[in-house]
Protein backbone atom coordinates (compact mmCIF):
# COMPACT_ATOMS: atom_id res chain seq x y z
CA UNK A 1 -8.48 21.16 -6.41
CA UNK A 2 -5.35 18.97 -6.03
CA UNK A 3 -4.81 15.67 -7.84
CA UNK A 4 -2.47 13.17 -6.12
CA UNK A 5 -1.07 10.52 -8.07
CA UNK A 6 1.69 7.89 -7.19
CA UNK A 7 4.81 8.42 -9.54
CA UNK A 8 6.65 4.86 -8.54
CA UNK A 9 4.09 2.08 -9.09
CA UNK A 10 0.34 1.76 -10.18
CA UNK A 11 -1.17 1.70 -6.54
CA UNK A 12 -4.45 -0.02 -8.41
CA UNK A 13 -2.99 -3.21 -8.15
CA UNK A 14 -1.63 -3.13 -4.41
CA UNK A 15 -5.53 -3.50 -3.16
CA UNK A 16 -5.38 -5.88 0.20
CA UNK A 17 -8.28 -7.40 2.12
CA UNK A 18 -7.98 -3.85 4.34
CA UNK A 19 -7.87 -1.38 1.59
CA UNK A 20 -9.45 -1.31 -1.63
CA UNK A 21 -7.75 0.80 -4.56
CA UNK A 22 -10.12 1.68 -7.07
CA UNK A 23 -8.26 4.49 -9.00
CA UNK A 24 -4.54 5.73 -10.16
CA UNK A 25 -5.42 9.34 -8.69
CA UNK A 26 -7.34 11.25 -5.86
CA UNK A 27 -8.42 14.34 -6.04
CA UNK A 28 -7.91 16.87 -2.71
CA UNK A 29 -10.08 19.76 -2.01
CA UNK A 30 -7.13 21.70 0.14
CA UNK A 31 -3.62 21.06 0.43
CA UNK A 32 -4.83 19.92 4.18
CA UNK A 33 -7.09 16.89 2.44
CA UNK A 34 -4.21 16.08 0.60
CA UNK A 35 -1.81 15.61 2.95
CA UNK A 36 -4.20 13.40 5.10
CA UNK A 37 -5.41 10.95 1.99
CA UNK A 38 -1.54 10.46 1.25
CA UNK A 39 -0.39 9.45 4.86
CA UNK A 40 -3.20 7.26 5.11
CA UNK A 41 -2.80 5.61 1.61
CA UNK A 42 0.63 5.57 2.26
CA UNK A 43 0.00 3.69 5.95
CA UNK A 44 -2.38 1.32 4.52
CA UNK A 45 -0.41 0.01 1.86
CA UNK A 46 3.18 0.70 3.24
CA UNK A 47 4.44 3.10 0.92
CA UNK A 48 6.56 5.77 1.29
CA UNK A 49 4.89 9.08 1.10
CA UNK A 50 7.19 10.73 -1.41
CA UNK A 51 6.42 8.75 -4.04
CA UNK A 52 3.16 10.46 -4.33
CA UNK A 53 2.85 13.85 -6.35
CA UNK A 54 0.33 16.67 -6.20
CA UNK A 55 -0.65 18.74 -9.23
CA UNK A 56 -2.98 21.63 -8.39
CA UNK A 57 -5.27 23.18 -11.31
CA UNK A 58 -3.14 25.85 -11.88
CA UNK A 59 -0.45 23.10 -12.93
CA UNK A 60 2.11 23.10 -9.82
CA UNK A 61 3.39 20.24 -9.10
CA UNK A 62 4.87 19.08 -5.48
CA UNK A 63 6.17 16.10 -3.28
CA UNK A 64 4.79 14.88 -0.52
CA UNK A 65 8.04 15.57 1.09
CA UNK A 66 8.34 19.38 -0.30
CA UNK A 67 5.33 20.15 2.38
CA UNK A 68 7.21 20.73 5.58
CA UNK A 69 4.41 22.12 7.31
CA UNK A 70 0.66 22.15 6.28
């Protein structure tokens, strides 16, 4: 499991009539998931990507933008 959290801003309150944010974090089955809920949060509400980080249950952490290929 990977939990994906936005480091710059709480994304809870950047909700538009498109795209409903109910929750600080996400949580990723495979680094794959991941990487697909982050571009399309990212699209949505026109953020950059590598403000998001990923913490996997072992306690790595990464940047969006330390995945070059996945």
């Amino acid at each position: 499991m990977y939990t994906i959290t936005n480091t710059v801003r709480d994304i809870t309150k950047l909700s538009n009539e498109r795209y409903t944010v109910t929750s600080a974090t996400a949580l990723a089955s495979t680094t794959f998931q991941a990487k697909c809920m982050i571009v399309k949060i990212s699209k949505h509400l026109k953020l950059n990507p590598s403000e998001f980080l990923i913490v996997s249950e072992t306690g790595k952490k990464w940047r969006f933008s330390d995945w070059k290929s996945i």
